[in-house]
C-alpha atoms as a PDB file:
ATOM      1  CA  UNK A   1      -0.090  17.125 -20.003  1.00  0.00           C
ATOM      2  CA  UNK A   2      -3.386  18.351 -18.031  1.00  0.00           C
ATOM      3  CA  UNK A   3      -5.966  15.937 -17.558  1.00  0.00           C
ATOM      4  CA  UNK A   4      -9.370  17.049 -17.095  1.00  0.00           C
ATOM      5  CA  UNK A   5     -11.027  13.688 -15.276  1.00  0.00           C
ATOM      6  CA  UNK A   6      -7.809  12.225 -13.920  1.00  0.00           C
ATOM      7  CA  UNK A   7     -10.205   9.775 -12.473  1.00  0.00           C
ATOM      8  CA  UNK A   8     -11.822   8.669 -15.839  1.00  0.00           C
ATOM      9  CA  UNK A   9      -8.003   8.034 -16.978  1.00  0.00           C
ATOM     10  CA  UNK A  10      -7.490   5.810 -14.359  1.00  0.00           C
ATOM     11  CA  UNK A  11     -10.101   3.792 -14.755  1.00  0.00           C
ATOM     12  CA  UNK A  12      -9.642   3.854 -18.343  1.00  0.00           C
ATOM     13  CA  UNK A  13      -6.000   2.901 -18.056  1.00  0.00           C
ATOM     14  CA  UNK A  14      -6.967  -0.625 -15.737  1.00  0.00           C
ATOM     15  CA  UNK A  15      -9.770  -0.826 -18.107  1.00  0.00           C
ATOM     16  CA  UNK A  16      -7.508  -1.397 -21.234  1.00  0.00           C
ATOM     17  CA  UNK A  17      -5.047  -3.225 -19.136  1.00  0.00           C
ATOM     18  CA  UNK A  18      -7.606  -5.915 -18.312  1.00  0.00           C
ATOM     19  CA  UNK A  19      -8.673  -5.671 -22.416  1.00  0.00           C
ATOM     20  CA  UNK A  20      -5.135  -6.646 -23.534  1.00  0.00           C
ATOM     21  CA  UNK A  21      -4.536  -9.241 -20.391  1.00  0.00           C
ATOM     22  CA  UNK A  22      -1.579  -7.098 -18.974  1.00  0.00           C
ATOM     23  CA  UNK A  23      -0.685  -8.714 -15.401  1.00  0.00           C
ATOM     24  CA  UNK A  24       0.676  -4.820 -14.284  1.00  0.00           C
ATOM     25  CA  UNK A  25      -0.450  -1.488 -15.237  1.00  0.00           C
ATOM     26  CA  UNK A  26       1.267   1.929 -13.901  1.00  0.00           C
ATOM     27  CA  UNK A  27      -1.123   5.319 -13.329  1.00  0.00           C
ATOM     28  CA  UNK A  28       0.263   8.693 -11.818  1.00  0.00           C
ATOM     29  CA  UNK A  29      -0.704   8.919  -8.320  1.00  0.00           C
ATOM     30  CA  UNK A  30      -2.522  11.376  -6.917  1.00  0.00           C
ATOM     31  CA  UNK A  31      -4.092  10.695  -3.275  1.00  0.00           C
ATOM     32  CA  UNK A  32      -7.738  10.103  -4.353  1.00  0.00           C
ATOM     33  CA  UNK A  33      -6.328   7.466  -6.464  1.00  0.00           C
ATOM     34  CA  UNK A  34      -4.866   5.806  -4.178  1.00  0.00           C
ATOM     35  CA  UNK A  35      -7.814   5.534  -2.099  1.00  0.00           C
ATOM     36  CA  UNK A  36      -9.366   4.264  -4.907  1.00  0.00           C
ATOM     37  CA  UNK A  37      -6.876   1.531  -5.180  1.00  0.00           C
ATOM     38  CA  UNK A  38      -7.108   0.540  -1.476  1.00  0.00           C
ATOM     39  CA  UNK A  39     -10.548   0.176  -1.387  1.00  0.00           C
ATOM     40  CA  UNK A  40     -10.365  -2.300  -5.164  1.00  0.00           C
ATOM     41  CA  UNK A  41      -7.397  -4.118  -3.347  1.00  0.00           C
ATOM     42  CA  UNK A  42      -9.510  -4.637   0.340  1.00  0.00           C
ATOM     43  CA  UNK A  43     -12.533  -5.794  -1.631  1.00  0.00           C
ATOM     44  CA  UNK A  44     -10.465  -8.441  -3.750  1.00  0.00           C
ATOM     45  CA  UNK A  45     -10.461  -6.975  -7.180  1.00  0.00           C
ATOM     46  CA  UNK A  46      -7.117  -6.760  -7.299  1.00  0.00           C
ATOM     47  CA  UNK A  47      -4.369  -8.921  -6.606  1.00  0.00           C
ATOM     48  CA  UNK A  48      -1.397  -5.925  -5.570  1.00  0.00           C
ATOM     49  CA  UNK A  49      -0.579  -2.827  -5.601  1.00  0.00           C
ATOM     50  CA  UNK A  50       2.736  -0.539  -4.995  1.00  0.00           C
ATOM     51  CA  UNK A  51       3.250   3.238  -4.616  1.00  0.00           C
ATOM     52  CA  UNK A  52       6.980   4.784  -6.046  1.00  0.00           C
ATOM     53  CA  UNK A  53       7.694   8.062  -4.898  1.00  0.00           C
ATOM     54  CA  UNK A  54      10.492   7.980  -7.781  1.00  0.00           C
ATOM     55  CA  UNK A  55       9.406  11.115  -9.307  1.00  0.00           C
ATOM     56  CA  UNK A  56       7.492  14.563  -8.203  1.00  0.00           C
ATOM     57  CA  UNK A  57       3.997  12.807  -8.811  1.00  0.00           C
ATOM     58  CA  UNK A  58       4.649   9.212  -7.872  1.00  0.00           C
ATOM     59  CA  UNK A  59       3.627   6.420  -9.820  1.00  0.00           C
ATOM     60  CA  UNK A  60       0.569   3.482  -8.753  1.00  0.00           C
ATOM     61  CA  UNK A  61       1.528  -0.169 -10.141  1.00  0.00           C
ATOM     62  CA  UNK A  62      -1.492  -2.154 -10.303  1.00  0.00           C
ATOM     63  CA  UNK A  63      -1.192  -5.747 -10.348  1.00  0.00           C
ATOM     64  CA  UNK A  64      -4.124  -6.445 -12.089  1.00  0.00           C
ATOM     65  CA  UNK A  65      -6.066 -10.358 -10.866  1.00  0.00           C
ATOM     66  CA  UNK A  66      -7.163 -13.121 -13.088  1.00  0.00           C
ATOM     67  CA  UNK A  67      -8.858 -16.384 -12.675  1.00  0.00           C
ATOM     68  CA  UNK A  68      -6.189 -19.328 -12.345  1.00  0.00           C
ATOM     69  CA  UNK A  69      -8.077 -21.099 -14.649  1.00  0.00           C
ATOM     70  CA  UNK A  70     -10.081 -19.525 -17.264  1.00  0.00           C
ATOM     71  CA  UNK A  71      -8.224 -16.108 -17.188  1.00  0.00           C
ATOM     72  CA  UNK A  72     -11.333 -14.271 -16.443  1.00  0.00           C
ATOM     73  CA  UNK A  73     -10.608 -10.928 -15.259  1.00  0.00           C
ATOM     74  CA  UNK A  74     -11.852  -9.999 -11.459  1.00  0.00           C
ATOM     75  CA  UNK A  75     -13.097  -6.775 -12.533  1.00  0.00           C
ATOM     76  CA  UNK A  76     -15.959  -7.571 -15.332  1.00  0.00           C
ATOM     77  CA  UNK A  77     -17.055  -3.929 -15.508  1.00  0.00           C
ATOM     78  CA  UNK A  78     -15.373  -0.394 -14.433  1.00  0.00           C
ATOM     79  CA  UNK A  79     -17.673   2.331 -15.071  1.00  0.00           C
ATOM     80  CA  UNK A  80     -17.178   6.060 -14.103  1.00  0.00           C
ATOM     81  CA  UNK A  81     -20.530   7.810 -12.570  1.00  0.00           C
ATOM     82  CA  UNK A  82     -19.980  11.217 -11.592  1.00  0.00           C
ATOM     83  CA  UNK A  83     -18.056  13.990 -13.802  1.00  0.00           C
ATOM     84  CA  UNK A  84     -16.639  16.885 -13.809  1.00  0.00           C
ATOM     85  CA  UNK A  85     -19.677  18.122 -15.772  1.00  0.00           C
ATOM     86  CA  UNK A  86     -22.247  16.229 -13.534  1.00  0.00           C
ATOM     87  CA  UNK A  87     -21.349  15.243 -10.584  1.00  0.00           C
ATOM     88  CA  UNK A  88     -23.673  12.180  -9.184  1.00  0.00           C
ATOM     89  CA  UNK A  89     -24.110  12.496  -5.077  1.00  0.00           C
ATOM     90  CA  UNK A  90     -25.841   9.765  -3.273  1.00  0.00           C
ATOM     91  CA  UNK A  91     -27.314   9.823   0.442  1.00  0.00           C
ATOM     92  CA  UNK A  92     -27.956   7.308   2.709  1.00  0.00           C
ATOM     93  CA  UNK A  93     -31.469   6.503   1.770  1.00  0.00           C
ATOM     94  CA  UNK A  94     -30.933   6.236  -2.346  1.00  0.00           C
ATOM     95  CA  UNK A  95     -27.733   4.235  -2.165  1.00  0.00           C
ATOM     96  CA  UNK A  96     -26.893   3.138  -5.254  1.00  0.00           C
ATOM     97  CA  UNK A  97     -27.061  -0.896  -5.911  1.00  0.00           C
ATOM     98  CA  UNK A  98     -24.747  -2.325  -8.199  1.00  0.00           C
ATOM     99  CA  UNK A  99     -25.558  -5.279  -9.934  1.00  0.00           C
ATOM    100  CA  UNK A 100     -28.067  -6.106  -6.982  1.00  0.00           C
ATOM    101  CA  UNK A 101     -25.654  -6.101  -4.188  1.00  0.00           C
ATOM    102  CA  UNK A 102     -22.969  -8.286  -5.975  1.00  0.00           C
ATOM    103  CA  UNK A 103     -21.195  -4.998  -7.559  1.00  0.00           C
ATOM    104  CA  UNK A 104     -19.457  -2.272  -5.184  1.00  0.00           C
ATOM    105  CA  UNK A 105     -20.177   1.532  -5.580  1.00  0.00           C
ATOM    106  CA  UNK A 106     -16.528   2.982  -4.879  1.00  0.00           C
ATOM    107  CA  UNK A 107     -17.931   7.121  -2.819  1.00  0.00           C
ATOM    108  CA  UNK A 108     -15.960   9.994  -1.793  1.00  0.00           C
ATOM    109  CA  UNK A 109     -17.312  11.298   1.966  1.00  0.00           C
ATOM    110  CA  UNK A 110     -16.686  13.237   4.297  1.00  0.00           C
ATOM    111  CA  UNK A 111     -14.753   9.925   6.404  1.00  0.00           C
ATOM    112  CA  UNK A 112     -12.634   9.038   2.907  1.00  0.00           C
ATOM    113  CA  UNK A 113     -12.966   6.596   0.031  1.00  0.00           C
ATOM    114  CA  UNK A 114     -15.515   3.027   0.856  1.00  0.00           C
ATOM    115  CA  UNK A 115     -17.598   1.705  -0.556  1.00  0.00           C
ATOM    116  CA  UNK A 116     -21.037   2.632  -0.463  1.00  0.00           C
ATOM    117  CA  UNK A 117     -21.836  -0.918   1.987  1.00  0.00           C
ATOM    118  CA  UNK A 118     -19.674   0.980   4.312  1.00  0.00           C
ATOM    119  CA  UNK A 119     -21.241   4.200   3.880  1.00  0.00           C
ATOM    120  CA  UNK A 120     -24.891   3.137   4.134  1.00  0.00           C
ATOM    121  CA  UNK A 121     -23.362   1.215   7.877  1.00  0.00           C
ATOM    122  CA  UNK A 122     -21.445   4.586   9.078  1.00  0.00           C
ATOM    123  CA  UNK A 123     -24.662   6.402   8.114  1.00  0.00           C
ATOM    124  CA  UNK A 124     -23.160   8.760   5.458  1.00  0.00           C
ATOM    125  CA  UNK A 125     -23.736  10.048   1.638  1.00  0.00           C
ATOM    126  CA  UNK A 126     -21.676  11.038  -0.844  1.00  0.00           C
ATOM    127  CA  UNK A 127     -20.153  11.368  -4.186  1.00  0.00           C
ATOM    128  CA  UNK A 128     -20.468   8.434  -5.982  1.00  0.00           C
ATOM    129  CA  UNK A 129     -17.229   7.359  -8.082  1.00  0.00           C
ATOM    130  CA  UNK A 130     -17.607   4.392  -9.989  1.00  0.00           C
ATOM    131  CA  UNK A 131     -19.232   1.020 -10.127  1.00  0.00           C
ATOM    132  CA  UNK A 132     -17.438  -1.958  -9.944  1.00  0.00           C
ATOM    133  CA  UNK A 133     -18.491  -5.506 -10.913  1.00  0.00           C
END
């Protein structure tokens, strides 16, 4: 099956995970998505992650994190910015601020996949992914 935004299905797909409290969800890789995954697993929104070469694409299982206690997801919202369609580019003087610095904005640059805190340090724009609080 072709996918169009295979982003916007994989943050769809650990979107509905977190809706129906699944602990693990699996996503065909593909290398931006596994950027993607780094960067949610470095800054703590997830609690694991594992890459299966079994077949030609490769699979990414997520393990997705929860409060202990109340079962509160760690990601609240996961929202897609730039499409296919439209695609949303940032610089380094309009950064984008999620939730007012709480949030990340996951970019694409020239240097790879951060976050746009890291961007805005290493003095570099980009595409800007998604927004995650």
């Amino acid at each position: 099956m072709m996918n169009t935004d295979p982003i916007a299905d994989y943050l769809t797909r650990v979107r509905n995970a977190i809706k129906a409290n699944h602990r693990i969800v699996e996503i065909p890789a593909s290398n931006l998505k596994k950027e993607i995954t780094k960067v949610l697993f470095d800054k703590g929104y997830i609690s694991n992650y594992k890459f299966e070469d079994t077949t030609t694409q490769g699979i990414i299982k997520i393990a997705l994190k929860y409060n202990a206690i109340t079962k509160i997801p760690a990601i609240r919202t996961l929202t897609r910015i730039s499409k296919p369609g439209l695609r949303q580019y940032a610089g380094v003087d309009n950064m984008p601020r999620v939730l007012n610095g709480l949030g990340i904005a996951i970019l694409s640059t020239s240097k790879g996949v951060m976050t746009d805190k890291e961007a805005a340090r290493l003095n570099i724009g980009g595409e800007v992914l998604c927004h995650v609080y």
